[in-house]
Structure formats: C-alpha cells, structure tokens
Protein backbone atom coordinates (compact mmCIF):
# COMPACT_ATOMS: atom_id res chain seq x y z
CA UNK A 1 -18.31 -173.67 66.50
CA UNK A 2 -22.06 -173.88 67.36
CA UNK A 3 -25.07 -171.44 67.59
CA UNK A 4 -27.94 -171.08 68.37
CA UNK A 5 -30.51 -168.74 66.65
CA UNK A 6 -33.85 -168.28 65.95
CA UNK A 7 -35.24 -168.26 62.50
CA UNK A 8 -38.42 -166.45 61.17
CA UNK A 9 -38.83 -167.55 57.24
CA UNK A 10 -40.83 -165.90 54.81
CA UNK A 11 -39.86 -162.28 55.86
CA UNK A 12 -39.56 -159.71 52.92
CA UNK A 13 -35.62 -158.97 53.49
CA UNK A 14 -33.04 -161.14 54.83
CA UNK A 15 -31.30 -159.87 58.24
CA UNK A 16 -29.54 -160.80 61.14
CA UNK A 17 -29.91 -158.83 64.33
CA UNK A 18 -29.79 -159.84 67.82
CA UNK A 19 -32.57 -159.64 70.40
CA UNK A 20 -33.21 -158.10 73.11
CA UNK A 21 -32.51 -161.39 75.03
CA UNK A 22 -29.44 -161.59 73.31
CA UNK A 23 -30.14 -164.22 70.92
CA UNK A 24 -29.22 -164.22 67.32
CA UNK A 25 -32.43 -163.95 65.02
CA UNK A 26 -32.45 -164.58 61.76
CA UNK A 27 -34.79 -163.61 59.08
CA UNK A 28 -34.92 -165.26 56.00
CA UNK A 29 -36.93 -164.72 52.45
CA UNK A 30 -37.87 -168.41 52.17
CA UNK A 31 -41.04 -170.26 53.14
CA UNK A 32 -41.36 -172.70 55.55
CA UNK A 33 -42.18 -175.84 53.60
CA UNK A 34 -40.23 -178.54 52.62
CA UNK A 35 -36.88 -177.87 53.92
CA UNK A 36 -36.92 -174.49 52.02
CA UNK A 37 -36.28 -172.98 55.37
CA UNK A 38 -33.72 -174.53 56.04
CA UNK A 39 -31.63 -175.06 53.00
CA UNK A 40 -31.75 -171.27 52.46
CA UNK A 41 -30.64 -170.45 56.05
CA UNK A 42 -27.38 -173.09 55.56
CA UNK A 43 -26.97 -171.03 51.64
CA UNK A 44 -27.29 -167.31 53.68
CA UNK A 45 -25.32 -168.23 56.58
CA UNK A 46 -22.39 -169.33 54.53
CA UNK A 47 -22.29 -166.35 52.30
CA UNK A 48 -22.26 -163.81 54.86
CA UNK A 49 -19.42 -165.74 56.41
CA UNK A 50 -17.68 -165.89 53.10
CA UNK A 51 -17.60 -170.36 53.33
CA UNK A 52 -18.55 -173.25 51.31
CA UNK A 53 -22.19 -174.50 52.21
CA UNK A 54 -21.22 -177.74 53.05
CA UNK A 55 -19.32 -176.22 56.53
CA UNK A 56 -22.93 -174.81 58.13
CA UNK A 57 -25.04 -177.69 59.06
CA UNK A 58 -28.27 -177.88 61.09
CA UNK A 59 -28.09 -180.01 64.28
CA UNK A 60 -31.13 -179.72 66.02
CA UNK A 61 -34.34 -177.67 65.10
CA UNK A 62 -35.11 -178.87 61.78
CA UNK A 63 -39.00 -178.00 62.29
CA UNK A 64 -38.62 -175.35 64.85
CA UNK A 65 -37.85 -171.75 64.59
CA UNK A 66 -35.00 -172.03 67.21
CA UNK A 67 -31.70 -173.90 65.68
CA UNK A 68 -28.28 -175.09 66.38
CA UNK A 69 -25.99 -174.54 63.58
CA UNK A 70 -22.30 -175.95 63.57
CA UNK A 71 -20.30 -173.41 61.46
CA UNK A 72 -16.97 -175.51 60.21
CA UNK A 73 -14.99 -171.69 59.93
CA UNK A 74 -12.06 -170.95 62.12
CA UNK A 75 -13.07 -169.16 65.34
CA UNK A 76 -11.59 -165.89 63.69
CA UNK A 77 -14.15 -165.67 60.87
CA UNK A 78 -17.11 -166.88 62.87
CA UNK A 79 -16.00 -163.98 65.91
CA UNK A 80 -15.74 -161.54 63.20
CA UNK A 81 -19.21 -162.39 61.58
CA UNK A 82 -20.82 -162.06 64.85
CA UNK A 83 -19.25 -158.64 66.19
CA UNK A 84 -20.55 -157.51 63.26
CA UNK A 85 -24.46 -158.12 63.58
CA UNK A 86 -26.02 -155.33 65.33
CA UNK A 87 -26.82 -155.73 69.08
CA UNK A 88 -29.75 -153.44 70.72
C-alpha cells in the first residue's frame, strides 16, 4: 500500500495527525541532513505499525517534505494504523 504524507523533521515530539486538507503529516525528532530525515521516518513508521523496517520504503520525495511511502503490511494493519491517527 502507498501514502502520501508530509514530513516536518526536527520537531520536539514525534506525531502523526492529519490536516485539515486531509493529508497525513508527520512530525519527526530528526534533522534534516543527510538522510537523517528520512531513515528515522522509515524506523517510526514501522514501529507504530508494529513491522520490520525493511517493509516501509521511500519512493519519491527524498529531499522534499511531501513523500510517498510503500508500506509492505497487509491492508488490515495499515487500515488499522490509519483509523487510528486523529483527524480534525
């Protein structure tokens, strides 16, 4: 499954939350430099979905704030993760 979010890194807590838009936002702890970003959004978005690392990859967006992530979960566990992030 694939989604699309938008990451802000260096934020003081980690949270996901959707917009008013409706997209998925992501903040993250890490800095943006040198793939920190990035490899910290795969290692959070795996362990709130309770999967290995190596089934969230980054498919487009590696030095933008918006992203496509492919999430290599059944559709169960990736529905469940989502109803579950607070929507305004």
């Amino acid at each position: 499954m694939t989604i699309q979010l938008k990451v802000k890194p260096g934020s003081k807590v980690d949270s996901l939350f959707y917009d008013a838009a409706g997209l998925l936002q992501v903040k993250i702890k890490a800095p943006a430099q040198d793939g920190k970003a990035n490899a910290y959004l795969v290692e959070f978005l795996a362990r709130q979905l309770g999967i290995p690392k190596a089934s969230v990859t980054i498919t487009a967006g590696f030095t933008s704030q918006h992203k496509r992530v492919d999430i290599d979960a059944p559709a169960e566990t990736v529905a469940r993760f989502t109803d579950q992030i607070a929507r305004p």
